[in-house]
PDB file of N, CA and C in Angstrom:
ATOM      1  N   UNK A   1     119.075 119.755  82.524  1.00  0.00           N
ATOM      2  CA  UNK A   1     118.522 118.535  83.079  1.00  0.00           C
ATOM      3  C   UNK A   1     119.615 117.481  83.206  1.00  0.00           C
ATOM      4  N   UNK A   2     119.353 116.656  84.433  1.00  0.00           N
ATOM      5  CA  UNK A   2     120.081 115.648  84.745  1.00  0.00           C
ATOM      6  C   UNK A   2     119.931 114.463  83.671  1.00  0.00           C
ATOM      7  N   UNK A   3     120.401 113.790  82.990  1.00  0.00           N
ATOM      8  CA  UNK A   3     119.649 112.419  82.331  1.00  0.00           C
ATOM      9  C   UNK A   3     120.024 111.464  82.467  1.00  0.00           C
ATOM     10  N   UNK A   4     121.358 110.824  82.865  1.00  0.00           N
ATOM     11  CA  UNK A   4     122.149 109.420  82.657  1.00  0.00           C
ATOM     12  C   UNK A   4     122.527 109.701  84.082  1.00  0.00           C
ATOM     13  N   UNK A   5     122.849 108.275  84.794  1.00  0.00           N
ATOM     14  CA  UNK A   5     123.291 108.215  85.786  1.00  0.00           C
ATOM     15  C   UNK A   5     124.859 108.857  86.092  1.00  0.00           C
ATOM     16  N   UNK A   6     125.716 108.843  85.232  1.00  0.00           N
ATOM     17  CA  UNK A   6     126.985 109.370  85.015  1.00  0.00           C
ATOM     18  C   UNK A   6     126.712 111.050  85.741  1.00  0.00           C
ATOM     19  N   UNK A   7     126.031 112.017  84.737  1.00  0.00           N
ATOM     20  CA  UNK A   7     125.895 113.113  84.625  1.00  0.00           C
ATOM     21  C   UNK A   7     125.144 113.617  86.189  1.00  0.00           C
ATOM     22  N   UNK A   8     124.222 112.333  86.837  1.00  0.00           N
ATOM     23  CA  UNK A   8     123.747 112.650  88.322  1.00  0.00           C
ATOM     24  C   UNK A   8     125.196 112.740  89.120  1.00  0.00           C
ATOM     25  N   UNK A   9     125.814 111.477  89.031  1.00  0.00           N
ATOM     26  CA  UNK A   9     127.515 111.257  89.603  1.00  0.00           C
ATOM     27  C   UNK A   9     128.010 112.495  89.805  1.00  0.00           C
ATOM     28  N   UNK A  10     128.183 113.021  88.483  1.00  0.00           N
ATOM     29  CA  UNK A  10     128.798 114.505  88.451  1.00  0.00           C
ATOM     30  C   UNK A  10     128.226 115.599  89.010  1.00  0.00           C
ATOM     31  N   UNK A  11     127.181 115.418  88.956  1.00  0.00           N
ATOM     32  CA  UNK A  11     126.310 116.539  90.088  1.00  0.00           C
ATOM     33  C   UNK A  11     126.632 116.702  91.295  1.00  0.00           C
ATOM     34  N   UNK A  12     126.158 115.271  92.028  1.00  0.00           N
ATOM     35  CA  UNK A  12     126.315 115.022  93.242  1.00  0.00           C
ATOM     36  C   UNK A  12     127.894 115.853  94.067  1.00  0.00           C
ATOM     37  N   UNK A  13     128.595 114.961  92.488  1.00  0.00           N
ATOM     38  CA  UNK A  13     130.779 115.624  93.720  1.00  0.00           C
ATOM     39  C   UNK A  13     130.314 116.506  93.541  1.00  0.00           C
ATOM     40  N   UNK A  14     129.930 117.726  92.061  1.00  0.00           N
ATOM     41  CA  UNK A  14     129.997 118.808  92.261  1.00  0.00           C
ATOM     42  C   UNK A  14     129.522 120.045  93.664  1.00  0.00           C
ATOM     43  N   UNK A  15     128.174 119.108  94.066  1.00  0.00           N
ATOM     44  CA  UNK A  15     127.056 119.388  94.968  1.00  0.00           C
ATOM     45  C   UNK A  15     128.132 119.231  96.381  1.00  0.00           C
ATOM     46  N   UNK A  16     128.557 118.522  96.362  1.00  0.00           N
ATOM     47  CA  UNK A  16     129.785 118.391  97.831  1.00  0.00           C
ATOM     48  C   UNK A  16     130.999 119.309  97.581  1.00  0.00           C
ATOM     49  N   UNK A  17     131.418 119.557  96.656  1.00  0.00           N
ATOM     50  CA  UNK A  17     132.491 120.196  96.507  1.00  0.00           C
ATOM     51  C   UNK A  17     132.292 121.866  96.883  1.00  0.00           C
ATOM     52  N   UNK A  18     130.810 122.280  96.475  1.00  0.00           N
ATOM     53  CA  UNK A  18     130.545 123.611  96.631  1.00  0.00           C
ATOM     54  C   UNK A  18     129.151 123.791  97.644  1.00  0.00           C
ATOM     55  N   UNK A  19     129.295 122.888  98.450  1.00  0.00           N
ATOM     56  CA  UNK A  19     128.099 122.449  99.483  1.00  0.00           C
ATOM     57  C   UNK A  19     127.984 123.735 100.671  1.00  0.00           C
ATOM     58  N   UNK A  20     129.749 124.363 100.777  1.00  0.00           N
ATOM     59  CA  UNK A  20     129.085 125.544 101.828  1.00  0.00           C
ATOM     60  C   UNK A  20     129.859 126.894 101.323  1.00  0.00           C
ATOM     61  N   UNK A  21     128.818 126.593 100.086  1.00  0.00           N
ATOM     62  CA  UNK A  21     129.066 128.257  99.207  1.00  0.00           C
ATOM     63  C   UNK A  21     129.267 129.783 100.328  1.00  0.00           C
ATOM     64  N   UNK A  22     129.321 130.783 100.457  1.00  0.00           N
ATOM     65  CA  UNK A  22     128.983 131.479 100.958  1.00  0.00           C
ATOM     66  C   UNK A  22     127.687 132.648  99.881  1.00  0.00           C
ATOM     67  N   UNK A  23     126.730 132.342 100.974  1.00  0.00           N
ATOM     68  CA  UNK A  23     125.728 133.263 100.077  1.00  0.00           C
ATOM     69  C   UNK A  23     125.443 134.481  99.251  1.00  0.00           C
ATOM     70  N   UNK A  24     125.181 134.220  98.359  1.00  0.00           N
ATOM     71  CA  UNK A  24     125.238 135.068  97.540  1.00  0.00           C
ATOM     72  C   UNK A  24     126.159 135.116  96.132  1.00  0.00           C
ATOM     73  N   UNK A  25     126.832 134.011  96.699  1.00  0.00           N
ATOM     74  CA  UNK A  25     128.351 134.037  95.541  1.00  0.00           C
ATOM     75  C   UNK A  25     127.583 133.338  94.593  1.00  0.00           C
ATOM     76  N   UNK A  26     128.511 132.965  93.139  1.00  0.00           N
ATOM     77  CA  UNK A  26     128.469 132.235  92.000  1.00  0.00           C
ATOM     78  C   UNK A  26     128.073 130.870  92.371  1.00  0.00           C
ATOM     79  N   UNK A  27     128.786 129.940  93.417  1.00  0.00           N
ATOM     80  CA  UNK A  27     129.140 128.790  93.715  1.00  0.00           C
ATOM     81  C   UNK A  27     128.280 128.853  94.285  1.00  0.00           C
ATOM     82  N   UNK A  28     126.986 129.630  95.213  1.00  0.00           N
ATOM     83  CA  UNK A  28     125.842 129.887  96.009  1.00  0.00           C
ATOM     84  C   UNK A  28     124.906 129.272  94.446  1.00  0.00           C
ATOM     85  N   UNK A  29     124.780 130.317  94.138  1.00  0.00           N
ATOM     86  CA  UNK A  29     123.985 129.969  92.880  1.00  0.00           C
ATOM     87  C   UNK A  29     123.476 128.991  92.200  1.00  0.00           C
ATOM     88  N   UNK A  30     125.090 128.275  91.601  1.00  0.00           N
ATOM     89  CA  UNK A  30     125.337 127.309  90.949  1.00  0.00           C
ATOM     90  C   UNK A  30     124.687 126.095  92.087  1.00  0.00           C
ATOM     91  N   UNK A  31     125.194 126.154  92.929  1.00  0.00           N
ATOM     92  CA  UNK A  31     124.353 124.987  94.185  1.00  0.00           C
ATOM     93  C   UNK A  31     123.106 124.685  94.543  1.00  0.00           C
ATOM     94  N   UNK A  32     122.711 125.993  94.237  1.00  0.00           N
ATOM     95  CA  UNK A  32     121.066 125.736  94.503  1.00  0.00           C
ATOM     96  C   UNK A  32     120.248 125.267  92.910  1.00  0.00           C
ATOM     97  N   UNK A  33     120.999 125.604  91.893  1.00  0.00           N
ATOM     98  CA  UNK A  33     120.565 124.684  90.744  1.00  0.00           C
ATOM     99  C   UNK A  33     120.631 123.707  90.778  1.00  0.00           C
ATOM    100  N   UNK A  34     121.768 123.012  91.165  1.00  0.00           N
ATOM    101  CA  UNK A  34     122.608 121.783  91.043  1.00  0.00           C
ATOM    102  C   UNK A  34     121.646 120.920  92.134  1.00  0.00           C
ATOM    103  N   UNK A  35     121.277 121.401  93.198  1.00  0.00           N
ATOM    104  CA  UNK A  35     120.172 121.147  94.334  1.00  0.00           C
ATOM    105  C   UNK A  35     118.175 120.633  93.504  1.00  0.00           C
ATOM    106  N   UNK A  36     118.283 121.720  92.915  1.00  0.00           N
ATOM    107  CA  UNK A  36     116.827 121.689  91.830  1.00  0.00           C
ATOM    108  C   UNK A  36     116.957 119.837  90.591  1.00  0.00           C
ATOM    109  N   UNK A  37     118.303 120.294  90.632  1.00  0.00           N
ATOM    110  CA  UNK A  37     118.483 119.360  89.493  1.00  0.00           C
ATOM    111  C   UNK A  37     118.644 117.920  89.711  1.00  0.00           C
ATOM    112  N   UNK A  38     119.334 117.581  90.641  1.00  0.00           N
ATOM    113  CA  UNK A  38     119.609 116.516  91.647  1.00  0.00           C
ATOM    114  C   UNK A  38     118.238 115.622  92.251  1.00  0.00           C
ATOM    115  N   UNK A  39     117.232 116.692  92.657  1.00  0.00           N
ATOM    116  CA  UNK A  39     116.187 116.227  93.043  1.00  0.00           C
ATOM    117  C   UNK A  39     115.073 116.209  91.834  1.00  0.00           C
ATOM    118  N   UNK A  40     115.327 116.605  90.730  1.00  0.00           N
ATOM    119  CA  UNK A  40     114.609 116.278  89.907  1.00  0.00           C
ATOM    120  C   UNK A  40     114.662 115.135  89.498  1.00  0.00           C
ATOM    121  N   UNK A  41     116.473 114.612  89.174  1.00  0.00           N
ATOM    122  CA  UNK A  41     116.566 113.299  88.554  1.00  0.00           C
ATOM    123  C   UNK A  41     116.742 112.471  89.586  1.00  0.00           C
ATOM    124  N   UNK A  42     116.272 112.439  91.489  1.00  0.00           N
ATOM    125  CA  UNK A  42     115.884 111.382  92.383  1.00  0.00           C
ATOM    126  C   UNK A  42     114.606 111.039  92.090  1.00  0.00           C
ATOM    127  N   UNK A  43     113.931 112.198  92.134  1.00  0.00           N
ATOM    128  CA  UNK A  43     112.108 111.792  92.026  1.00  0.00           C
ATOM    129  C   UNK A  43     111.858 111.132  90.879  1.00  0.00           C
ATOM    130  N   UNK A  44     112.606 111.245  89.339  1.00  0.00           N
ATOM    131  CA  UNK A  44     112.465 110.778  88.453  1.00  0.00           C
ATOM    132  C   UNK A  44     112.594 109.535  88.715  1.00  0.00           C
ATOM    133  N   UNK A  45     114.110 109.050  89.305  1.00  0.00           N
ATOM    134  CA  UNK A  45     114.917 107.745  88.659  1.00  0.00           C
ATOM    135  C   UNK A  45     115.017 106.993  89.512  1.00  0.00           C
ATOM    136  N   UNK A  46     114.902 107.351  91.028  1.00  0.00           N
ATOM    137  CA  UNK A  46     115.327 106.601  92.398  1.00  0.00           C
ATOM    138  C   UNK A  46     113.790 106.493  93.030  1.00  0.00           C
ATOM    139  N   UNK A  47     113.873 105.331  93.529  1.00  0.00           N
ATOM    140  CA  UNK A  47     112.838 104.628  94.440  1.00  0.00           C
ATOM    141  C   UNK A  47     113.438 104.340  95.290  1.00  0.00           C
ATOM    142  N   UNK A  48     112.938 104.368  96.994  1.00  0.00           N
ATOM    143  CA  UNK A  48     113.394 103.941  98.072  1.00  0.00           C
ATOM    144  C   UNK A  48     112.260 102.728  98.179  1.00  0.00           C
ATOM    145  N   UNK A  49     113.480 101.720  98.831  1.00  0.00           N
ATOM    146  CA  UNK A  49     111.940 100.630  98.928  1.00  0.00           C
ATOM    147  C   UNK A  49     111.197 100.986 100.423  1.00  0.00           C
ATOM    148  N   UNK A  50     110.199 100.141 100.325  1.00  0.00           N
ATOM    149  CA  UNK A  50     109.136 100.625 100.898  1.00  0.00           C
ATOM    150  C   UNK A  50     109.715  99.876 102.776  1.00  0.00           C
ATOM    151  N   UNK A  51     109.045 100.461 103.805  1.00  0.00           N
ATOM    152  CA  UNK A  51     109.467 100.465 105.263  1.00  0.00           C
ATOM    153  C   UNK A  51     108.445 100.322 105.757  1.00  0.00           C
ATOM    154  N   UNK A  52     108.584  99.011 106.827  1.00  0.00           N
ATOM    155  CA  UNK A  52     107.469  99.009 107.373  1.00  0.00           C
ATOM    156  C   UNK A  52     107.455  99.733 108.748  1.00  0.00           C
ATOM    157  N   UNK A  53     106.761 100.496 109.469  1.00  0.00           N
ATOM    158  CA  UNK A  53     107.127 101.841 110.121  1.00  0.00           C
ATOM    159  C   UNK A  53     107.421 100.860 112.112  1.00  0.00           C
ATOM    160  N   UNK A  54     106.698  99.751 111.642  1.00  0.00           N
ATOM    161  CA  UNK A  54     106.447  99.845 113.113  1.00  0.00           C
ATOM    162  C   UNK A  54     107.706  98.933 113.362  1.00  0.00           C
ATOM    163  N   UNK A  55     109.051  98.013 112.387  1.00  0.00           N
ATOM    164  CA  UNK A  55     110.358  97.807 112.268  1.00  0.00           C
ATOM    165  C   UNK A  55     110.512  98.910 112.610  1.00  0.00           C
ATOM    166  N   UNK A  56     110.689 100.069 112.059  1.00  0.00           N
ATOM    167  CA  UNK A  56     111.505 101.528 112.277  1.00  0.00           C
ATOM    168  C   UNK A  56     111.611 101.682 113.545  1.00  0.00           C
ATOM    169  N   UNK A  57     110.163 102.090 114.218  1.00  0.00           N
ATOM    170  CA  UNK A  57     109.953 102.431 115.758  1.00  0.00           C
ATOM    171  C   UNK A  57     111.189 101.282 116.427  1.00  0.00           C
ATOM    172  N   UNK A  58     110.648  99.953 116.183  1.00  0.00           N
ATOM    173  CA  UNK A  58     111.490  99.132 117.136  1.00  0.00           C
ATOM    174  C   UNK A  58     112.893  99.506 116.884  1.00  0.00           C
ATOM    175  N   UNK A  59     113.532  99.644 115.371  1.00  0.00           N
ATOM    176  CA  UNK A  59     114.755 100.038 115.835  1.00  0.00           C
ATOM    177  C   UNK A  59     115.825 101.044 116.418  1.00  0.00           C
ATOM    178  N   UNK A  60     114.384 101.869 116.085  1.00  0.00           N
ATOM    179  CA  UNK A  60     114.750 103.661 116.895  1.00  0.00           C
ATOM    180  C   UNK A  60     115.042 102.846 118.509  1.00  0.00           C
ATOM    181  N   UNK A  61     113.955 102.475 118.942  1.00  0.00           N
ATOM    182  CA  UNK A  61     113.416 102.008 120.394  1.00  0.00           C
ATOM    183  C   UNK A  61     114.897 101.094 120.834  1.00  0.00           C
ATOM    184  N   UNK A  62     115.115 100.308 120.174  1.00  0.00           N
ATOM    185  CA  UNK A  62     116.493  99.532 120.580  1.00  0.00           C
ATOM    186  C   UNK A  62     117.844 100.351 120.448  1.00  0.00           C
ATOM    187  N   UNK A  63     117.822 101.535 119.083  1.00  0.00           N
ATOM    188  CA  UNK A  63     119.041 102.242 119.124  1.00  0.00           C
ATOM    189  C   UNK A  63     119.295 103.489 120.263  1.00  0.00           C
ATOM    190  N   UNK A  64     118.337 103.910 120.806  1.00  0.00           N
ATOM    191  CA  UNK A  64     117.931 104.632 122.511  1.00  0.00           C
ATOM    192  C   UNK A  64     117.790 103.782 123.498  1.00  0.00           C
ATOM    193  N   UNK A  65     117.663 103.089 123.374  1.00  0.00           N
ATOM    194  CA  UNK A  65     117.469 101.767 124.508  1.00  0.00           C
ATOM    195  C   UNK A  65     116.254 101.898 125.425  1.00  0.00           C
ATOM    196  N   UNK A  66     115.017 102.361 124.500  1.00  0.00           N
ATOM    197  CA  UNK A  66     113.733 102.992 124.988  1.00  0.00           C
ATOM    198  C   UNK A  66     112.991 101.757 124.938  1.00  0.00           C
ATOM    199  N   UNK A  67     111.870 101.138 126.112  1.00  0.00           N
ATOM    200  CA  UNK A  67     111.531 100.371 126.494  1.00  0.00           C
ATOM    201  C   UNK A  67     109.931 100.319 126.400  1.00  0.00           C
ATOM    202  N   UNK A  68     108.878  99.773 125.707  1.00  0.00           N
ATOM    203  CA  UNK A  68     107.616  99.699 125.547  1.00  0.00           C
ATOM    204  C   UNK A  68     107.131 100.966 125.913  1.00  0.00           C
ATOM    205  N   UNK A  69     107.469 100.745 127.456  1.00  0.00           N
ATOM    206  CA  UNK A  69     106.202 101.840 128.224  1.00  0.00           C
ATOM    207  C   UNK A  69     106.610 103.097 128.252  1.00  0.00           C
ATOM    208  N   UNK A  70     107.272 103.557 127.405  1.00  0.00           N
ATOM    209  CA  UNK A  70     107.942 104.453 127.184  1.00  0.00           C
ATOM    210  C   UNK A  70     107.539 105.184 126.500  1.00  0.00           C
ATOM    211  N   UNK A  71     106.522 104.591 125.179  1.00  0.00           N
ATOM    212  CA  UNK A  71     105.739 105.225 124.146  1.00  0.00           C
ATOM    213  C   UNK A  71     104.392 105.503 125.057  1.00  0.00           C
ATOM    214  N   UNK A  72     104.308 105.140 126.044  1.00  0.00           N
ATOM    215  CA  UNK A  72     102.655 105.266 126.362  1.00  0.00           C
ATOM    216  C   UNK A  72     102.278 106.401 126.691  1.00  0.00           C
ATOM    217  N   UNK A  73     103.215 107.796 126.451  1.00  0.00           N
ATOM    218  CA  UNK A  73     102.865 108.831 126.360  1.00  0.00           C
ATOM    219  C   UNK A  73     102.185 109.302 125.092  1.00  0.00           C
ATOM    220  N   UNK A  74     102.780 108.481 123.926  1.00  0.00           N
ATOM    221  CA  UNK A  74     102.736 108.347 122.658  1.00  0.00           C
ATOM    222  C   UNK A  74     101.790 107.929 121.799  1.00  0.00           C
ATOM    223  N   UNK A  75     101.279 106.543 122.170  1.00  0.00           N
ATOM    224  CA  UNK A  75     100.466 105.831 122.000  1.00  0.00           C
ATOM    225  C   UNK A  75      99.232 105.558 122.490  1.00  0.00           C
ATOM    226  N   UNK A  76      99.403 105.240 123.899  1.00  0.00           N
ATOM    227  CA  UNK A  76      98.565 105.392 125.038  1.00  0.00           C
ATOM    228  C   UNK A  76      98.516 104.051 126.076  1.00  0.00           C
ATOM    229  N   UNK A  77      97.873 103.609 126.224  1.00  0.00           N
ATOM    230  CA  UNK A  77      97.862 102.412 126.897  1.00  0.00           C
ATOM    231  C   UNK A  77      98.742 101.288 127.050  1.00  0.00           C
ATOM    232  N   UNK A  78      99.124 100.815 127.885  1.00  0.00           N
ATOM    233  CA  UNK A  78      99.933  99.695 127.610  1.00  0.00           C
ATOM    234  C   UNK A  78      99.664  98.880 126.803  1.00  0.00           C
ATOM    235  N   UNK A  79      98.285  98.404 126.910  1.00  0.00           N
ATOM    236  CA  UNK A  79      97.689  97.459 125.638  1.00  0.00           C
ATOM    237  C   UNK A  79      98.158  97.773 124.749  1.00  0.00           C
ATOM    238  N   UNK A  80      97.463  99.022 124.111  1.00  0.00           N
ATOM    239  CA  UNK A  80      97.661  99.900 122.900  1.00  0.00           C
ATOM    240  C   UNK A  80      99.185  99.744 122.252  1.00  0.00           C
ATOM    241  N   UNK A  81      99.879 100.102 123.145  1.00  0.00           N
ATOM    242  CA  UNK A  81     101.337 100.220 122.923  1.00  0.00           C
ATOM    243  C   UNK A  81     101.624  98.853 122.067  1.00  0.00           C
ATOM    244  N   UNK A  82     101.737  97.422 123.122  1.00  0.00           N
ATOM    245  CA  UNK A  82     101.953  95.800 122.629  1.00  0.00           C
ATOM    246  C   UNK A  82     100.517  95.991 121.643  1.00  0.00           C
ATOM    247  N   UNK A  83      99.822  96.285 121.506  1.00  0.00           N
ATOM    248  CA  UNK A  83      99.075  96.148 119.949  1.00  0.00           C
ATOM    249  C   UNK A  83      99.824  96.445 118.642  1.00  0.00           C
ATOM    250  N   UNK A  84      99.821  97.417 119.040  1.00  0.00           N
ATOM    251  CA  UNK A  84     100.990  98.072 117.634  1.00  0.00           C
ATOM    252  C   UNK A  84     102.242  97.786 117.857  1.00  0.00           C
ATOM    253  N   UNK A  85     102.827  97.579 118.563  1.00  0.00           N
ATOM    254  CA  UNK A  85     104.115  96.572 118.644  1.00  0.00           C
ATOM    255  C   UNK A  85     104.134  95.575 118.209  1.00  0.00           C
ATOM    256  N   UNK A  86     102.887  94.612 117.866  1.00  0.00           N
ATOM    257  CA  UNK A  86     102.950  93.363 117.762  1.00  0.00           C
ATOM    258  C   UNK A  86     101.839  93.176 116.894  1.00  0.00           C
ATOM    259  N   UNK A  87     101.479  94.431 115.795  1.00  0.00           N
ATOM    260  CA  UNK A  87     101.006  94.885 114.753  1.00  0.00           C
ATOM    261  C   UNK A  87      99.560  94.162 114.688  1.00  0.00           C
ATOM    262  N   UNK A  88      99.113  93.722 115.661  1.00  0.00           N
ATOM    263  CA  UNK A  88      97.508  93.334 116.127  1.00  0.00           C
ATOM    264  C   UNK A  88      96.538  94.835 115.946  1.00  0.00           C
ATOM    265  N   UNK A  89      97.409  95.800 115.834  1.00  0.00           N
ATOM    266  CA  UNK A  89      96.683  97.547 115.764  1.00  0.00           C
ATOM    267  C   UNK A  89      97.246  98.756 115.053  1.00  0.00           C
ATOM    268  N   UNK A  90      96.616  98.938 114.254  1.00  0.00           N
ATOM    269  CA  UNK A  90      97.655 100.081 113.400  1.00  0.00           C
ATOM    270  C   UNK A  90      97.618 101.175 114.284  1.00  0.00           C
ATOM    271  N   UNK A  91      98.704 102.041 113.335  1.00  0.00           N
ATOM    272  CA  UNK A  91      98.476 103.589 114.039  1.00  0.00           C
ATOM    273  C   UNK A  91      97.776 104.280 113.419  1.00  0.00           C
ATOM    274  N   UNK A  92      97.380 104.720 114.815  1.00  0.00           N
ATOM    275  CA  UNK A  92      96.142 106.506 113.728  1.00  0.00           C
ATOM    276  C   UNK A  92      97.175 107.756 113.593  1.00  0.00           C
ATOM    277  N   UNK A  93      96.547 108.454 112.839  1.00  0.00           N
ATOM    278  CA  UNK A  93      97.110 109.241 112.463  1.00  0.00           C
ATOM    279  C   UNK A  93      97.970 110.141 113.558  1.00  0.00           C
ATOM    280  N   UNK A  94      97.015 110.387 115.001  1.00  0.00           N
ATOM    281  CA  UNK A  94      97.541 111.331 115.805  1.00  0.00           C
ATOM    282  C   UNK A  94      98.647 110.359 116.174  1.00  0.00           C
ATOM    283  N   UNK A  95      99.019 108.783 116.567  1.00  0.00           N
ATOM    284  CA  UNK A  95     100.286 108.446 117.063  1.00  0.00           C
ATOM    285  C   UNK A  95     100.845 108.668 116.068  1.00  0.00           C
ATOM    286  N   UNK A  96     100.923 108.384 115.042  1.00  0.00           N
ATOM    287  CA  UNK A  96     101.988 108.452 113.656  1.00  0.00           C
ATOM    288  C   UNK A  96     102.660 109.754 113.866  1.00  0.00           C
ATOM    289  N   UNK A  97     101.734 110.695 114.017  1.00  0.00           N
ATOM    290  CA  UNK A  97     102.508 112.193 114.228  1.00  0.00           C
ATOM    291  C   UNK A  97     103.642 112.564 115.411  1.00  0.00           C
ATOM    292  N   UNK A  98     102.876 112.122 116.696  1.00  0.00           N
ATOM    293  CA  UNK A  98     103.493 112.053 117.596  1.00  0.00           C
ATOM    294  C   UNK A  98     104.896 111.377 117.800  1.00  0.00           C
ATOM    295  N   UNK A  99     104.681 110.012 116.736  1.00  0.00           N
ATOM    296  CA  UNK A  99     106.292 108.523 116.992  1.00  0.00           C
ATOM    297  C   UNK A  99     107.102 109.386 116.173  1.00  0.00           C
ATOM    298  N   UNK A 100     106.699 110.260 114.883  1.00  0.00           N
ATOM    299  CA  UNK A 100     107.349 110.752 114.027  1.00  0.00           C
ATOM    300  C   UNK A 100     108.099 112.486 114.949  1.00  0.00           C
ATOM    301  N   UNK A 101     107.695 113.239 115.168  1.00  0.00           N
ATOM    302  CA  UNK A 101     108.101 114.003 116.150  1.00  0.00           C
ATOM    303  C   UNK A 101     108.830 113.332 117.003  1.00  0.00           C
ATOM    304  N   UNK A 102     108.660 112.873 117.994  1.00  0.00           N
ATOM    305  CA  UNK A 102     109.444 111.952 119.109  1.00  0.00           C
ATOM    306  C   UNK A 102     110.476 111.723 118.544  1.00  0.00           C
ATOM    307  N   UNK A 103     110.953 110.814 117.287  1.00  0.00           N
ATOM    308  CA  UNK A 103     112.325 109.861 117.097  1.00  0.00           C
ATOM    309  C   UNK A 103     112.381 110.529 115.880  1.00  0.00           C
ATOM    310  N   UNK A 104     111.846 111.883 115.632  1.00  0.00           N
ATOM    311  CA  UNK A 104     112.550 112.665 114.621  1.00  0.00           C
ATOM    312  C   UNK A 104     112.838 111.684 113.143  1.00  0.00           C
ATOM    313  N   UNK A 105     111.758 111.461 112.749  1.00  0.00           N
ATOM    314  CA  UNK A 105     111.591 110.400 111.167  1.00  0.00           C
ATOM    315  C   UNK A 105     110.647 110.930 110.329  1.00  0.00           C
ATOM    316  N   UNK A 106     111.039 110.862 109.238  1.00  0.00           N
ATOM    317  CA  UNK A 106     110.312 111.787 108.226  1.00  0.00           C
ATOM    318  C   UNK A 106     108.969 110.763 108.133  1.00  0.00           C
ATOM    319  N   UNK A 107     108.366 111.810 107.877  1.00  0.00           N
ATOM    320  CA  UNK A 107     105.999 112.047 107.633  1.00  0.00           C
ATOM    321  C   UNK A 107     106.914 110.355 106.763  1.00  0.00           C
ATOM    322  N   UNK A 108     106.979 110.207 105.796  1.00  0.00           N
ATOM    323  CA  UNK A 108     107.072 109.137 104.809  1.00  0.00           C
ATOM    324  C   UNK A 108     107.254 107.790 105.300  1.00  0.00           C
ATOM    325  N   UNK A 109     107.277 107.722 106.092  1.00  0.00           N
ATOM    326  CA  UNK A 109     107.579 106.640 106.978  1.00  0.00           C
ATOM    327  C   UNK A 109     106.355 105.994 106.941  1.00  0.00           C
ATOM    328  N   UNK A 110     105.335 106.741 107.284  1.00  0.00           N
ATOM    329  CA  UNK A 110     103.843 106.420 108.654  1.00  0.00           C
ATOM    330  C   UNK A 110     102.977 106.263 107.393  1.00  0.00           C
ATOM    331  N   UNK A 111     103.386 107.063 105.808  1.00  0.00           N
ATOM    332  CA  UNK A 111     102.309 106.935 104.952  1.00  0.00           C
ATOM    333  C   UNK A 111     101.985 105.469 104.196  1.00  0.00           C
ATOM    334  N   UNK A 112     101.428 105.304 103.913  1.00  0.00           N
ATOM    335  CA  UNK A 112     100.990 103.734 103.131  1.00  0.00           C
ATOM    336  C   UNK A 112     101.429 104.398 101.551  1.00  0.00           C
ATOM    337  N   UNK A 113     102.087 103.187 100.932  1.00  0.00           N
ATOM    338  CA  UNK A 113     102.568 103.846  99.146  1.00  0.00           C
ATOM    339  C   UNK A 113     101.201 103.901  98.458  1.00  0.00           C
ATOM    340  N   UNK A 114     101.486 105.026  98.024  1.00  0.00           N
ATOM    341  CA  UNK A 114     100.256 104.816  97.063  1.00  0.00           C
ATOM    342  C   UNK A 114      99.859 103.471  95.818  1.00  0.00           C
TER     343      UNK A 114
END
């Protein structure tokens, strides 16, 4: 087990240093522990703060240089679209899936924290 932030440190170089093991080897092995272990002591110790999804979209939307009506394949309506743009309308589940597919952003985004 991972426990002190130091000992994650050391994981991590180790985790880069032997990042493209060839399979099957020792250093294969050892990586995919080191992988188990790493993510044990993120879920433990690390919090990402929380995102509000429909910032995200806009900055996906500005870093493509993708323009409102652009989602209305996505979303649907033009209305629809400036609703949730301008957070007068949440998303349902089927756009959440769809914005998340589209601009390739992880499910975690669209979920509310528990």
């Amino acid at each position: 087990m991972i426990k002190t932030k130091a000992e994650y440190h050391k994981a991590l170089k180790r985790t880069m240093e032997i990042f493209h093991a060839e399979p099957g080897s020792l250093e294969s092995d050892e990586l995919d522990l080191l992988l188990v272990l790493v993510k044990d002591y993120e879920d433990k110790n690390i919090t990402l703060p929380e995102v509000d999804p429909i910032e995200v979209i806009k900055l996906k939307m500005k870093e493509r240089g993708i323009k409102a009506k652009d989602l209305e394949p996505l979303i649907g309506s033009k209305g629809h679209v400036s609703s949730i743009l301008s957070g007068r309308r949440e998303l349902t589940l089927k756009m959440a899936q769809k914005l998340k597919n589209y601009f390739q952003l992880p499910a975690e985004i669209f979920m509310p924290a528990a």
